[in-house]
N, C-alpha and C. Protein backbone atom coordinates (compact mmCIF):
# COMPACT_ATOMS: atom_id res chain seq x y z
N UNK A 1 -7.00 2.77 -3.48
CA UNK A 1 -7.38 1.87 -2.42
C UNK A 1 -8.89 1.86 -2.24
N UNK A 2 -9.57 2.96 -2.53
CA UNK A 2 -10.79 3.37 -2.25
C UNK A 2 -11.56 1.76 -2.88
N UNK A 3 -11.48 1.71 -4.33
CA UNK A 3 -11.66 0.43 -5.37
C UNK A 3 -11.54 -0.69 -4.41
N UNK A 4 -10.68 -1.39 -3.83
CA UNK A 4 -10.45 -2.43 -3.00
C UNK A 4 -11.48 -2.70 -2.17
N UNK A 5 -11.41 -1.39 -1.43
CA UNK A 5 -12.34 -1.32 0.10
C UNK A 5 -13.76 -1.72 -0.61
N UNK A 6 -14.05 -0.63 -1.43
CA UNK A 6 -15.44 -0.68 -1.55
C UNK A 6 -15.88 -1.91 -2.96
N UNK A 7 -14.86 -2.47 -2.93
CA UNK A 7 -15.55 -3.38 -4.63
C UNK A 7 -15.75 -3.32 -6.17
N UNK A 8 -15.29 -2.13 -5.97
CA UNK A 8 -15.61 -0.69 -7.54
C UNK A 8 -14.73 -0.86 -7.96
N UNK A 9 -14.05 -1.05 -9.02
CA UNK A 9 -15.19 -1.61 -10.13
C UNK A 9 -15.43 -2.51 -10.27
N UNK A 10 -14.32 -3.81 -9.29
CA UNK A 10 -14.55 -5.04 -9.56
C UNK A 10 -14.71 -5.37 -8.34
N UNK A 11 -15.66 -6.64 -8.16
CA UNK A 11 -15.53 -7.11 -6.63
C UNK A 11 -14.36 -8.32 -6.28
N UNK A 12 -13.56 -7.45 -4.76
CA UNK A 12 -12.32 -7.88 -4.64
C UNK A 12 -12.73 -8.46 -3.45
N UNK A 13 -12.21 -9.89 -3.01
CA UNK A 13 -12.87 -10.80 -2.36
C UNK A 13 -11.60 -10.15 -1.41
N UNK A 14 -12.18 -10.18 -0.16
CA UNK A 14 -11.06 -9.97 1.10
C UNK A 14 -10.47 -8.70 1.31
N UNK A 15 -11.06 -7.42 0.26
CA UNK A 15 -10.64 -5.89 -0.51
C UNK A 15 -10.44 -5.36 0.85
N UNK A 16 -11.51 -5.09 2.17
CA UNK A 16 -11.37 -4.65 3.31
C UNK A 16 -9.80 -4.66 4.15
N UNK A 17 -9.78 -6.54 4.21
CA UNK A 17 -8.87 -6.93 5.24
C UNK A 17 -7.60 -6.57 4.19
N UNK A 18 -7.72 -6.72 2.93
CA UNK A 18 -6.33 -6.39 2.16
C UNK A 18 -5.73 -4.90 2.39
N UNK A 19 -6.79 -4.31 2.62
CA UNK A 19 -6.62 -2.62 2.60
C UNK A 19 -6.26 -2.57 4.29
N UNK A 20 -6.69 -2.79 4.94
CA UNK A 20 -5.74 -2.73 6.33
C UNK A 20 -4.30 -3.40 6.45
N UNK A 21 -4.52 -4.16 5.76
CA UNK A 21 -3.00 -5.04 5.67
C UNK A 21 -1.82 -4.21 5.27
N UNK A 22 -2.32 -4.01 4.09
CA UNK A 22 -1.71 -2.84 2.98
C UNK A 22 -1.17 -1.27 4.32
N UNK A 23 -2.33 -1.07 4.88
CA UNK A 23 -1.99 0.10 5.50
C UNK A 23 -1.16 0.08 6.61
N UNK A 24 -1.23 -0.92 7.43
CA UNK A 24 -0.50 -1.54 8.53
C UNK A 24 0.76 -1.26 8.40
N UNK A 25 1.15 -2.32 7.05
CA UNK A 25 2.19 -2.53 6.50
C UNK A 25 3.08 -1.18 6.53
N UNK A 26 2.80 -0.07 5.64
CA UNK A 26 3.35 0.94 4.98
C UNK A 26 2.96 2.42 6.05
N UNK A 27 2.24 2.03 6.89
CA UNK A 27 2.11 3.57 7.82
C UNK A 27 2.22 3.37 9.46
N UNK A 28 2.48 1.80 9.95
CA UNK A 28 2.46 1.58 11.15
C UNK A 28 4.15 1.18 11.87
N UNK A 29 4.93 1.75 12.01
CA UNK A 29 5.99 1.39 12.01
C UNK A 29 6.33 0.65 13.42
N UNK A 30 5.04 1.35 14.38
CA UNK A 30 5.83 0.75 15.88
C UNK A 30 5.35 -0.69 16.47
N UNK A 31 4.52 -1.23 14.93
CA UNK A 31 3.76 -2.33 15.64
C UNK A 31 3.87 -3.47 14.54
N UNK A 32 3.93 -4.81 15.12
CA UNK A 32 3.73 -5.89 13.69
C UNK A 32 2.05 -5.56 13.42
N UNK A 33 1.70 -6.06 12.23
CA UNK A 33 0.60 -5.82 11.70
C UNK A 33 -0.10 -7.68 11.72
N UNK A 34 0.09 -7.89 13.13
CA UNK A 34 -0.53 -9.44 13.39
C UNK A 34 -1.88 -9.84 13.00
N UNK A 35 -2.70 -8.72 13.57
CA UNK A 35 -4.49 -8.81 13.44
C UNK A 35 -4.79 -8.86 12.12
N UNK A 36 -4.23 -7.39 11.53
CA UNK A 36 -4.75 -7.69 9.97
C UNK A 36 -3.90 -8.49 9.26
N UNK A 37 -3.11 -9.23 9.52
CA UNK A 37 -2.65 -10.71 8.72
C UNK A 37 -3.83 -11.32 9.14
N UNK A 38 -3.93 -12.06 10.25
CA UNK A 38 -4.52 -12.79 11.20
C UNK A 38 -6.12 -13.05 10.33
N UNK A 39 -6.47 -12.03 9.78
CA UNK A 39 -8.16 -11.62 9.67
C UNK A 39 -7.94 -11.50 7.82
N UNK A 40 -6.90 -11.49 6.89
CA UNK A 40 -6.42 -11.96 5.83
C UNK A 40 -6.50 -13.51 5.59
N UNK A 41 -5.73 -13.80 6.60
CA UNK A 41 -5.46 -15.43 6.60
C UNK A 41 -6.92 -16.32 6.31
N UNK A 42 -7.52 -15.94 7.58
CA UNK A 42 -8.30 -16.39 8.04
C UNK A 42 -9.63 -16.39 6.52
N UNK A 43 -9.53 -15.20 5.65
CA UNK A 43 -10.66 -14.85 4.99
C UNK A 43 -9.90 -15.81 3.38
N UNK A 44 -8.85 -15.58 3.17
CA UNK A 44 -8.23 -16.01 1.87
C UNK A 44 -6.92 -17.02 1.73
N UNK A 45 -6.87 -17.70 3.39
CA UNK A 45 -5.67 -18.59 3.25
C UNK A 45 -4.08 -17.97 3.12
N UNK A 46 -3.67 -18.68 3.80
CA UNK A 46 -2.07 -18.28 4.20
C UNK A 46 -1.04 -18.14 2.61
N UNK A 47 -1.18 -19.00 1.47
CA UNK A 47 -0.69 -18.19 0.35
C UNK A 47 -0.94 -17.36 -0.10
N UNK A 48 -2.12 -16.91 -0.42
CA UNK A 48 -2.93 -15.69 -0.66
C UNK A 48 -2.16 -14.43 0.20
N UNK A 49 -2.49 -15.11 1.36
CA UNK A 49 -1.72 -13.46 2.36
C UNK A 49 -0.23 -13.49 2.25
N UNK A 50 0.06 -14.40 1.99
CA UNK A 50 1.94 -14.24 1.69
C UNK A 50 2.15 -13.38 0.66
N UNK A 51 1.41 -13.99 -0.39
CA UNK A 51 1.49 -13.20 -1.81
C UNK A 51 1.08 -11.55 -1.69
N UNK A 52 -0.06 -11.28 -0.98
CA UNK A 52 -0.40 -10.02 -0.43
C UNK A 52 0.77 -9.11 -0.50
N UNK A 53 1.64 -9.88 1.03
CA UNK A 53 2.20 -9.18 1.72
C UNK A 53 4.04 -9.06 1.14
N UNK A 54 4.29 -9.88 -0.07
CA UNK A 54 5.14 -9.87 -1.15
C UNK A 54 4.89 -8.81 -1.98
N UNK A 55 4.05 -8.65 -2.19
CA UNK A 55 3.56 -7.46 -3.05
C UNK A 55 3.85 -6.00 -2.82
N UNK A 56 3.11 -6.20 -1.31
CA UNK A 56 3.30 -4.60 -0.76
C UNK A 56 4.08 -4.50 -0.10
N UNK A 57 5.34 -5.44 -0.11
CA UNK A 57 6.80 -5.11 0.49
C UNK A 57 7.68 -4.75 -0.85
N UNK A 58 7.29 -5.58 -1.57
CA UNK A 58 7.97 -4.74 -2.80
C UNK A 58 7.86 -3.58 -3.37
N UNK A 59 6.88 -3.47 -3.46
CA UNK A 59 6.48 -1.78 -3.42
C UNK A 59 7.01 -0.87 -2.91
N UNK A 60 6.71 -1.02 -1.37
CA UNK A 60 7.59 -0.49 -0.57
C UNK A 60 9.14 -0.30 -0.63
N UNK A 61 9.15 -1.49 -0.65
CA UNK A 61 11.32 -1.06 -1.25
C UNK A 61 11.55 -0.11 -2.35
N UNK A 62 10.43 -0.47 -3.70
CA UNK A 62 10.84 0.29 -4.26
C UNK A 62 10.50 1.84 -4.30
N UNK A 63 9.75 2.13 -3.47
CA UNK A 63 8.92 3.29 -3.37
C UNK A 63 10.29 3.86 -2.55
N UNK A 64 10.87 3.44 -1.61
CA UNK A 64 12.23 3.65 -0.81
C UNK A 64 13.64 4.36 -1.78
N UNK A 65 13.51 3.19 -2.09
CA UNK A 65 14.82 3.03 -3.80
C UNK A 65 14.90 4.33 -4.42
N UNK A 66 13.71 4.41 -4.77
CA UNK A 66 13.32 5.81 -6.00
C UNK A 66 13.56 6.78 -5.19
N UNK A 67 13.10 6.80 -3.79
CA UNK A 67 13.22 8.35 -3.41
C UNK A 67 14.65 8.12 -2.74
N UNK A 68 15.51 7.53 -2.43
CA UNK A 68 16.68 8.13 -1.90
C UNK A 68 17.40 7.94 -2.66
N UNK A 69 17.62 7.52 -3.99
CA UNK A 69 18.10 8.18 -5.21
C UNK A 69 17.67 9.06 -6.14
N UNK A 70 16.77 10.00 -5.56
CA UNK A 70 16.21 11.17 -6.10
C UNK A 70 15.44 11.15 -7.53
N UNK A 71 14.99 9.90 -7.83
CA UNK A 71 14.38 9.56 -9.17
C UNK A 71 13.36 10.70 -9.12
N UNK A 72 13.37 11.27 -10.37
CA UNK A 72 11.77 12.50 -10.79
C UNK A 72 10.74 11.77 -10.71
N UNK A 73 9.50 12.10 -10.11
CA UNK A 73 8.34 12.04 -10.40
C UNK A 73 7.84 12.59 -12.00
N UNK A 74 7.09 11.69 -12.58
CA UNK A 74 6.34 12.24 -13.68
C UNK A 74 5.50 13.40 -13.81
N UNK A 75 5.72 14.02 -14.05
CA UNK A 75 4.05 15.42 -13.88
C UNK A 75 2.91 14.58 -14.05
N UNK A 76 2.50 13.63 -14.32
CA UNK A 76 1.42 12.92 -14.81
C UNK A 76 0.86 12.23 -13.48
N UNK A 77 1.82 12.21 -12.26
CA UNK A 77 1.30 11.46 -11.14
C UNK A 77 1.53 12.60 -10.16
N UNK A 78 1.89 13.73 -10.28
CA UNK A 78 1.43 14.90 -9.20
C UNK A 78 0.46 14.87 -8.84
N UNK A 79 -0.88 14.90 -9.54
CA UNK A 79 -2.19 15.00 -8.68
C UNK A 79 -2.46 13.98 -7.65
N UNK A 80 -1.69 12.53 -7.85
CA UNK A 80 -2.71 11.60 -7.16
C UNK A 80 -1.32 11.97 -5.77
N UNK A 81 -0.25 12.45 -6.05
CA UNK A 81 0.66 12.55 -4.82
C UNK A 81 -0.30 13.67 -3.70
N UNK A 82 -0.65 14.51 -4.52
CA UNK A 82 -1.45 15.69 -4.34
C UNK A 82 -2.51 15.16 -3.36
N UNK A 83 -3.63 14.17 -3.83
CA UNK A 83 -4.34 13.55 -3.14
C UNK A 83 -3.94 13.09 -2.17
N UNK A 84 -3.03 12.20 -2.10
CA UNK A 84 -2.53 11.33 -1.16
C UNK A 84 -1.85 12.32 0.23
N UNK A 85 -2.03 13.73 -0.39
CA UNK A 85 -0.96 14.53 0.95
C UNK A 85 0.59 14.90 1.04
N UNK A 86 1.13 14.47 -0.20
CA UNK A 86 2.56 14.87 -0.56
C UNK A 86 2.60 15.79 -1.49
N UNK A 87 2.98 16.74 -1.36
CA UNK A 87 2.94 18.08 -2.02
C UNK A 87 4.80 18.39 -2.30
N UNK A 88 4.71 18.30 -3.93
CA UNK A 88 6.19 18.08 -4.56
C UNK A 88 6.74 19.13 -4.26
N UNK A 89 6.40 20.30 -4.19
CA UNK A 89 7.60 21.36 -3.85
C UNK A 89 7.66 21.27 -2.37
N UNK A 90 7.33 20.78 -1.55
CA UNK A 90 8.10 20.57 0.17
C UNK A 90 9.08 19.27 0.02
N UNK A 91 9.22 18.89 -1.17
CA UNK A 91 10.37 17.71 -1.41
C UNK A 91 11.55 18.43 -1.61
N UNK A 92 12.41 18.10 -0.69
CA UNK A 92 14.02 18.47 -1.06
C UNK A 92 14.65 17.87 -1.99
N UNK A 93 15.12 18.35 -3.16
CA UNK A 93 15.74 17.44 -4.63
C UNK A 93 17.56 18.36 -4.52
């Protein structure tokens, strides 16, 4: 996400408001995520933010999917879980 926000390596037009959107979306459960649509819309047009927000709902499902059918993680993506704050052995398998 870091890439988005800040433009690195490529510059991502709207990278800010996408990255709140994105976060809204996937870590805010008690609230609609109106503003950062709202401030999406507004910067890249209402298909653009649909498509956004198609994206990172799919994700989401499947990020859902995999873990309550106990799919393995790769050893190859431990570190970035690592980063992110999920630490594989406090996972119940």
């Amino acid at each position: 996400m870091n890439s988005v926000v800040s433009g690195a390596p490529h510059d991502i037009r709207g990278g800010t408001q996408l990255a709140s959107l994105a976060d809204a979306m996937t870590t805010r459960t008690d609230a609609q995520p109106r503003t950062e649509r709202e401030a999406l819309v507004a910067l890249l047009g209402e298909a653009a933010t649909e498509r956004a927000i198609s994206i990172c709902a799919t994700y989401q499902m499947m990020n859902r999917l995999l873990d309550a059918v106990g799919a393995p993680v790769h050893p190859h993506f431990l570190p970035i879980a690592e980063e992110l704050g999920f630490h594989s052995d406090d996972l119940e398998r």
